[in-house]
Structure formats: C-alpha cells, structure tokens
Protein backbone atom coordinates (compact mmCIF):
# COMPACT_ATOMS: atom_id res chain seq x y z
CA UNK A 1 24.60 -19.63 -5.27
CA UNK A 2 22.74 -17.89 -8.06
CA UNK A 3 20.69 -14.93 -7.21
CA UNK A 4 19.59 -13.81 -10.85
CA UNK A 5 16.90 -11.10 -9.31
CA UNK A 6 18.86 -8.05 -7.47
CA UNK A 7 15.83 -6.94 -5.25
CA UNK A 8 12.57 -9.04 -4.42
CA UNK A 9 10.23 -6.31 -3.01
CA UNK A 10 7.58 -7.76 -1.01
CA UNK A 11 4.18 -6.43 0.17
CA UNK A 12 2.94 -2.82 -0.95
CA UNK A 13 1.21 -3.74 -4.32
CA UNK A 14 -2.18 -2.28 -4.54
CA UNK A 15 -4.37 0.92 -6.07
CA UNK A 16 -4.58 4.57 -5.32
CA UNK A 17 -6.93 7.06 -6.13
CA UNK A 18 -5.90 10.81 -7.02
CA UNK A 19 -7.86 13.65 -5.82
CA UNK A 20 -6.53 17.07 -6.04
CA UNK A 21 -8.08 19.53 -3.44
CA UNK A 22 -7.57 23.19 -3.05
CA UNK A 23 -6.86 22.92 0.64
CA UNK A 24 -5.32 20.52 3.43
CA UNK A 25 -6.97 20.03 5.94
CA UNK A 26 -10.37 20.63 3.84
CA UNK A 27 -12.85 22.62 5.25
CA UNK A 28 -16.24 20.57 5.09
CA UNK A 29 -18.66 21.27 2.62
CA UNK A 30 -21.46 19.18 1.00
CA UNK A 31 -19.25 19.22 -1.86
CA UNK A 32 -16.28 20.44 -4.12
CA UNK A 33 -15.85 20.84 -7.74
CA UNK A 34 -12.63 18.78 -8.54
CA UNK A 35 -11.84 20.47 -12.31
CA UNK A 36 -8.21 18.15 -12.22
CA UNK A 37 -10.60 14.44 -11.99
CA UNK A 38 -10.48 12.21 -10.08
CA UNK A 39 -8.24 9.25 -11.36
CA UNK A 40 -7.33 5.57 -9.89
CA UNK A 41 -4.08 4.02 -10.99
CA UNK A 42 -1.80 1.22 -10.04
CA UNK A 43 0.72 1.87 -7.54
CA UNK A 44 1.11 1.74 -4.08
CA UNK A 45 4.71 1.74 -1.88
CA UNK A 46 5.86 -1.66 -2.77
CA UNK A 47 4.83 -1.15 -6.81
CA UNK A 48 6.49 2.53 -6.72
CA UNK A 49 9.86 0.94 -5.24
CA UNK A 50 10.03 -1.89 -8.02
CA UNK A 51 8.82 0.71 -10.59
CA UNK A 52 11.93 3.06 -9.50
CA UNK A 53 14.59 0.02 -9.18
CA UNK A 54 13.42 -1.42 -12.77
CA UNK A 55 14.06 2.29 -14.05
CA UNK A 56 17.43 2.26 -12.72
CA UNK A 57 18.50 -1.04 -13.99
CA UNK A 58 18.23 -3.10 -11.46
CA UNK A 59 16.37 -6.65 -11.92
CA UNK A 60 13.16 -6.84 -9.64
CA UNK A 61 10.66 -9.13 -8.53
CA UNK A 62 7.81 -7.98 -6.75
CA UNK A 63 5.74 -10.63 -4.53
CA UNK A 64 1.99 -9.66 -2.49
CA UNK A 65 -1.33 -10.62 -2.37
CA UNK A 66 -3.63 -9.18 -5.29
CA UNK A 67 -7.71 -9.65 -5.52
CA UNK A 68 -9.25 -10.95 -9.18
CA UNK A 69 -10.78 -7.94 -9.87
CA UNK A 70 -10.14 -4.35 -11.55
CA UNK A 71 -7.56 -3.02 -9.55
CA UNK A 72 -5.60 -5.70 -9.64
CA UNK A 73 -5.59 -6.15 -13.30
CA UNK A 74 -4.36 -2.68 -13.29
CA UNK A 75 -1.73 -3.27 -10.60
CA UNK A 76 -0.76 -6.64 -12.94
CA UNK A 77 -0.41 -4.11 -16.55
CA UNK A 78 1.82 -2.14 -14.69
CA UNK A 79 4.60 -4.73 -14.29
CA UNK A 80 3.79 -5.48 -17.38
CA UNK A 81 4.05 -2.41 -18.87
CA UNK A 82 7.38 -2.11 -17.12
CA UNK A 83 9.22 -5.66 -17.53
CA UNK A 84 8.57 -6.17 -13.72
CA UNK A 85 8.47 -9.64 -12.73
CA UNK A 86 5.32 -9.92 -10.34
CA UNK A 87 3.93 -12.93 -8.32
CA UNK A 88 0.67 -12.45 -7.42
CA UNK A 89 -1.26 -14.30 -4.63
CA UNK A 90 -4.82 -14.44 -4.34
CA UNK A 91 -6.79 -12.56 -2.13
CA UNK A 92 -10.42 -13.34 -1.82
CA UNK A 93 -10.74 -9.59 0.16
CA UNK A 94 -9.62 -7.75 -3.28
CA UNK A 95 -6.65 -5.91 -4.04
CA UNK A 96 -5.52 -3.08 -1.73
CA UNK A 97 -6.39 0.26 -1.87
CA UNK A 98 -6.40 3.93 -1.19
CA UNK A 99 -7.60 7.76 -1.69
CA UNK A 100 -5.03 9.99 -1.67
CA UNK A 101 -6.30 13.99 -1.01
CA UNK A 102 -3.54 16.09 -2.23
CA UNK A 103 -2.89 19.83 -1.84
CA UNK A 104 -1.70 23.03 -3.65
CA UNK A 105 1.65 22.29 -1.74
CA UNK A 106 2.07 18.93 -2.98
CA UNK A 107 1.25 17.80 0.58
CA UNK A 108 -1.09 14.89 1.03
CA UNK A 109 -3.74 12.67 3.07
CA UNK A 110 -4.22 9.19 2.61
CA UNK A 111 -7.19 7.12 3.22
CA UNK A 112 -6.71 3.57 3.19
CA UNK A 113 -9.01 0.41 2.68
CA UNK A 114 -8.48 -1.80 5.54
CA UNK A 115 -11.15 -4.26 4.48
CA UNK A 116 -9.13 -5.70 1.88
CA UNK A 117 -6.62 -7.63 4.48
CA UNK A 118 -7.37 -10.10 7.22
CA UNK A 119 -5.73 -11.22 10.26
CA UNK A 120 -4.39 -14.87 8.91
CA UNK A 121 -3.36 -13.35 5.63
CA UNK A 122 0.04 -15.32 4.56
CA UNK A 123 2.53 -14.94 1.53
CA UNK A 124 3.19 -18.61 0.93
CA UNK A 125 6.41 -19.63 2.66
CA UNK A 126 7.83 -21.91 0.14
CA UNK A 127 7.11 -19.24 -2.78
CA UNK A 128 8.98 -16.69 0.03
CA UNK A 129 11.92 -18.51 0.28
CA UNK A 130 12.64 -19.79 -3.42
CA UNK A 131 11.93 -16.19 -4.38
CA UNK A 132 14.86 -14.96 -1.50
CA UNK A 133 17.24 -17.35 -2.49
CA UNK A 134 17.24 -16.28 -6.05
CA UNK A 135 17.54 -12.86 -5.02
CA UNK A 136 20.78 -10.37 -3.66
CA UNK A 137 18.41 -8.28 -1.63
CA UNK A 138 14.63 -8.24 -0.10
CA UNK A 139 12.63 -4.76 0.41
CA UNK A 140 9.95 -5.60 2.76
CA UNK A 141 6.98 -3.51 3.02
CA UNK A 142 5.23 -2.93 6.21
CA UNK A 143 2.16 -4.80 5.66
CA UNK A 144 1.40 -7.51 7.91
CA UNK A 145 1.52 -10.58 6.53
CA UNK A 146 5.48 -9.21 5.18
CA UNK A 147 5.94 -9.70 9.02
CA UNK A 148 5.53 -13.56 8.83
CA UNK A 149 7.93 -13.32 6.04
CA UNK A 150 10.41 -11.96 8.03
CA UNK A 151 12.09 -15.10 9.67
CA UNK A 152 11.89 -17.22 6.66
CA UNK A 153 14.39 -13.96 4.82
CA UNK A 154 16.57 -14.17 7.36
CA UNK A 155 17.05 -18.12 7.05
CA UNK A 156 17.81 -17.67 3.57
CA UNK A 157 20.50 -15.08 4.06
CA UNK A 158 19.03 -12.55 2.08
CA UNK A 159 19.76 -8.70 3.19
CA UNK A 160 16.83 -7.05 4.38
CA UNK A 161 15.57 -3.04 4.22
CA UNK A 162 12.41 -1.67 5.08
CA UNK A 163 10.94 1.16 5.48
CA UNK A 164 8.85 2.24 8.41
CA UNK A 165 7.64 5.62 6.92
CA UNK A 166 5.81 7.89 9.57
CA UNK A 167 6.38 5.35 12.26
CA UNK A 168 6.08 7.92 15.47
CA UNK A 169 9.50 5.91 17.29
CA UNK A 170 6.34 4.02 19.65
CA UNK A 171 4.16 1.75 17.52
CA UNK A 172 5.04 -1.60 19.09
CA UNK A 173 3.90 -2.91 15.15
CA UNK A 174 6.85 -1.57 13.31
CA UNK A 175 9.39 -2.80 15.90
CA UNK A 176 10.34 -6.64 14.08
CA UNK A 177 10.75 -4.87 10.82
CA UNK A 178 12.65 -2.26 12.54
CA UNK A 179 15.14 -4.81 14.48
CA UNK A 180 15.50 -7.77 11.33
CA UNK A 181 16.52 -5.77 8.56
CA UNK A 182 19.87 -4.85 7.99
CA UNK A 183 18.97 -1.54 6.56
CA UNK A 184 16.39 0.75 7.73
CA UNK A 185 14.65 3.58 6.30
CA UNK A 186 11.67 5.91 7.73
CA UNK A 187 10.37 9.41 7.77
CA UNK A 188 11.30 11.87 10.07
CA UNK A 189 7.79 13.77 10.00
CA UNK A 190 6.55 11.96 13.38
CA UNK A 191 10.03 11.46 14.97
CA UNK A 192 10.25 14.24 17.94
CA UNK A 193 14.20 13.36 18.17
CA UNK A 194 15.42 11.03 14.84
CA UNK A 195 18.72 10.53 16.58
CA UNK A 196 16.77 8.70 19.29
CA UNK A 197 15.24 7.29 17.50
CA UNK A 198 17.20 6.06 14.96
CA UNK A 199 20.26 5.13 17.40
CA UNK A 200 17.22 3.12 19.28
CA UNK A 201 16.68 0.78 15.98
CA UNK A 202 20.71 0.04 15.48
CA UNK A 203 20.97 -0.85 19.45
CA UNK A 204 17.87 -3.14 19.36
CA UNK A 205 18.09 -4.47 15.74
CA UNK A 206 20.49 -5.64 13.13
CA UNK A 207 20.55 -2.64 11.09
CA UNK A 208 24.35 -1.21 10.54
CA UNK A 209 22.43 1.84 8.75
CA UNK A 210 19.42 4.01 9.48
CA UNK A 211 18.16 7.11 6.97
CA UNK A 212 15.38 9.15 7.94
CA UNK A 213 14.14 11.27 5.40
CA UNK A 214 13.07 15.00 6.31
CA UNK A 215 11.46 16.29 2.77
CA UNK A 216 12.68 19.72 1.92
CA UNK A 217 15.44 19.27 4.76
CA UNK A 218 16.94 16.58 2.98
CA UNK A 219 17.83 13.12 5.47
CA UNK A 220 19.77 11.85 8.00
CA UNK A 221 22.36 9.15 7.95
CA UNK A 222 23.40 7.03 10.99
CA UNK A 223 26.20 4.76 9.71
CA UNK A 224 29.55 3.41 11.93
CA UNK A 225 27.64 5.41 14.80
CA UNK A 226 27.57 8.76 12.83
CA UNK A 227 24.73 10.81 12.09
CA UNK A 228 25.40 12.90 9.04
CA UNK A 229 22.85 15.44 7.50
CA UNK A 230 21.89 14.62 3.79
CA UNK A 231 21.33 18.42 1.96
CA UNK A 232 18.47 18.43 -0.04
CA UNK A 233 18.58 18.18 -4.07
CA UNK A 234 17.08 20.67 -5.72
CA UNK A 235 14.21 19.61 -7.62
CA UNK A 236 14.72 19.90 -11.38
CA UNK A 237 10.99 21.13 -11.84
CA UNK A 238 8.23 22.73 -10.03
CA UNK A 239 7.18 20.98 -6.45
CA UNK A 240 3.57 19.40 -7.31
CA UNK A 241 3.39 16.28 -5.57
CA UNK A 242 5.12 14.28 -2.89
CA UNK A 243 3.30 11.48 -3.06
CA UNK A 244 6.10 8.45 -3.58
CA UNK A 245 9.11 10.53 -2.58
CA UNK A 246 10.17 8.39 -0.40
CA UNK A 247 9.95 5.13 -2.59
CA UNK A 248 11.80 6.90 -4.85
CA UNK A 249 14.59 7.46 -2.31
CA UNK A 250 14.81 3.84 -0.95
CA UNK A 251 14.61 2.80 -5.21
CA UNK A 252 17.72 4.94 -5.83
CA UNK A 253 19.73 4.23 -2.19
CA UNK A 254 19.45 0.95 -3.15
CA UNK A 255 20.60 1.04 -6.27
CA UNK A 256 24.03 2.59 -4.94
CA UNK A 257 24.09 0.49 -2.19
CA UNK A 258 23.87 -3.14 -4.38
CA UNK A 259 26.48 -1.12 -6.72
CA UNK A 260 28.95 -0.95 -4.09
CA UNK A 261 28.66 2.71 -3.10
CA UNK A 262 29.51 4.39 0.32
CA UNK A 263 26.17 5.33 2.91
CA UNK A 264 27.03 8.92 2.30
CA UNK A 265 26.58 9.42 -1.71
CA UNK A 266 23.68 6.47 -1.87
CA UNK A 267 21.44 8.65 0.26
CA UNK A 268 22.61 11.46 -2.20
CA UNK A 269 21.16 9.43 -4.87
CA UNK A 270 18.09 9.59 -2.79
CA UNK A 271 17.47 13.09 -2.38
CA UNK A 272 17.91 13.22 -6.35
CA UNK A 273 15.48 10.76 -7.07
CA UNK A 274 13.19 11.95 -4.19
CA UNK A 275 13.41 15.52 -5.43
CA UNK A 276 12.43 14.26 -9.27
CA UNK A 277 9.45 12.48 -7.64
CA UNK A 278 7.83 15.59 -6.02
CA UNK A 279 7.82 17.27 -9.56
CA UNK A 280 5.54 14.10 -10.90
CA UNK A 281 2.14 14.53 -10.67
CA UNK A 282 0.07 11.18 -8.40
CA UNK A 283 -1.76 10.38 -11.54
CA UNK A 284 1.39 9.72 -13.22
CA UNK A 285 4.35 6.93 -12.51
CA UNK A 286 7.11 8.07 -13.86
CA UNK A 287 10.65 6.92 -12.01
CA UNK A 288 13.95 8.55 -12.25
CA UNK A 289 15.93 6.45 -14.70
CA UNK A 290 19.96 5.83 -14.33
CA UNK A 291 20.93 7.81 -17.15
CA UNK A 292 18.92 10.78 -15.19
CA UNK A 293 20.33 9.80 -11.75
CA UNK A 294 24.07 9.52 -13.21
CA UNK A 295 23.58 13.11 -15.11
CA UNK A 296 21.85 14.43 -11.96
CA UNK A 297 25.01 13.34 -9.75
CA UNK A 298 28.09 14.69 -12.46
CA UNK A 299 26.07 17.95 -12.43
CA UNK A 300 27.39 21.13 -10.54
C-alpha cells in the first residue's frame, strides 16, 4: 500500500493571540500598558506539530475544521507559506481560537474560545479514512470531534500518537485517546505521580510507549516497562517563551521514531527541539529544522 504522506495531523488548527504581561497570575487593574502589542497569528497545537514535522523533513497533511473568516485565512497562509498540505472543513461557528497571557518567565495562561465548536461537530469519515490510508502515521489532537475519528484510524491500520497535555491522570475525556493510540505523550505539570500514571495508560490502552514531559526537568520515558528520565537540553538561547514546547517535542520524537530510532534518543530529539522552542518568542513560528536537530545531537 502507498502511504505518500508520513504524518496526517488531525484537529488543533486554529488562532492565538499574544499578550505579554509583566506578571502571572496578574494582579487586577482597570488596565495595563502592553508596550510588546498585542498580536494574533496562526497556530494552535495541531498547526505547531505540522509546522515542526514539515521543518524536519517529514511530509505532512494536516486535516480540522476551519471557519470562512479572518483567522482562518491566516491559519490557511500558513500551510501555505510552509508547503503544508491542509484540508480544511467548514465550520459555520468560525475558526478556533485563543489568548495566550504570557509572563517574564516564559510561563503562560491560555484562554480559549469554546464557542467556536459544537457538540455534533464531525471530520468527514470518508475524507478521514482516504487521508489515513495514504499516510504512515496519524497525530491526533485532543479536540472532540478527533475522538469520532478515532475508530475509523484504527480500521485503517494507521499508528496513532496523541498528546494529552495537562491531562490531571482523572478527566474521564482524555481516556479513548489515551487507550487507542499506540504512542502517548502528555505533560507532567498536573500528574501528582507520572509513573502512575503513565503505567495506568499502557495497562488500559494500546500504547507500547508513554513520554511525559517535565519542562526544565526534561521527560520521562516508559518503554518495555521502563521508566527512564530524559535530561533536559540546554536551550541554545535565552528562555522567553514556552508556548509550543511541547509540539515541538512530539514534531521532533516523531521524526526519530518514523526514522527508525530507539525510544531513548527520539525523546532526546525532543528535549532539543523543545528547548529551541522556549527561546522563540509566541508571536513568531519558527520550528527547529533537521539540519539544526542533527547539529544539535553531534554536539558535545
């Protein structure tokens, strides 16, 4: 069988806007100056992951609902820009989006748009599954109607990941995700014991692999029932923003894993890619390419 796209990323495509703030949490006030702007671009988890896989090499195809209005036209230049295959649905609701407060630290708060979704929304099956058989590997996003998708991937025999980012080890909503793909990524920022937690989604699911990411502690790896601690990379430039740190991760573990690498040195392509993403401002999308990854890795 042909599968000419190496990862179809599904869900995730939508708009964020950028405001810098001199504190998290921010103290009320009637108002703040913000001297930095206040800036909306394309880009949201699904868009950063098939932004960061494009830049290392691999061929993508990203798949979600997107409105007929602004933000969607920008979330449509972007693959553009980028030589990103995108299939866009419509959605009557508009194209998601967000407000992202971040700090001094790099730290941030998101605000998100829930109005732009409804219960019955659907990625059309048939497009789903001619899009999955064409492709080595799905990255499904955690939006909901991704979770309809998910039995129509596994028909087609695709290999699933996801990521479940600050899932708190409880939510019963992240649990299919969690238990149908084959690899599993999430943050360990909510998790008060990642082992648990982690061993809970290979004993319930299908996952051989689980990665938590931990920020300036670097990850965790359960593979072949080991947990392994990832050391951090060290960033290559000034910390300034985390937002899409961990898209960058899943980007660059995928790209070892689909190239045939062992768990162990694709999650250390994800601190390096992770650690490059913190030193990129929000208002800015600008993925770690292969050349940087491979001189990253050779370097002492």
């Amino acid at each position: 069988m042909s599968r000419d796209t190496d990862v179809l990323v599904l869900g995730g495509a939508g708009v964020d806007t950028i405001v810098y703030v001199p504190e998290l949490p921010l103290p009320y006030a009637d108002s703040y100056l913000i001297d930095s702007g206040i800036r909306t671009r394309a880009g949201q988890t699904g868009d950063f992951v098939a932004v960061g896989l494009s830049a290392l090499g691999l061929r993508t195809h990203h798949l979600d609902l997107l409105g007929d209005d602004p933000e969607g036209d920008l979330v449509r230049a972007l693959h553009r820009d980028r030589g990103i295959e995108l299939t866009a649905v419509s959605q009557p609701a508009g194209t998601k989006r967000a407000v992202n407060l971040v700090g001094p630290d790099g730290r941030r708060l998101s605000l998100y748009d829930t109005s732009r979704a409804h219960p019955d929304d659907r990625l059309p099956e048939a497009t789903v599954r001619a899009l999955a058989i064409a492709s080595r590997h799905a990255h499904v996003s955690i939006t909901q109607p991704c979770a309809h998708t998910l039995p129509v991937l596994r028909e087609t025999g695709v290999t699933i990941s996801t990521d479940l980012h600050n899932w708190d080890g409880e939510n019963d909503y992240h649990e299919p995700f969690a238990h149908t793909a084959d690899l599993v990524f999430l943050s360990a920022t909510a998790l008060p014991d990642p082992e648990r937690t982690m061993r809970r989604i290979v004993e319930h699911g299908r996952a051989q692999t689980v990665v938590a990411t931990a920020g300036a502690e670097g990850a965790y790896l359960l593979t072949d029932d080991t947990l392994t601690h990832i050391p951090p990379a060290t960033p290559p430039a000034p910390v300034i923003d985390t937002n899409g740190a961990g898209d960058a991760f899943a980007a660059a573990y995928l790209y070892g894993h689909l190239n045939g690498e062992p768990p162990y040195r694709c999650a250390a392509y994800g601190t390096l890619a992770g650690a490059h993403a913190c030193t990129i401002p929000s208002t800015e999308t600008a993925a770690m390419t292969r050349t940087e990854l491979l001189a990253r890795t050779e370097a002492p």
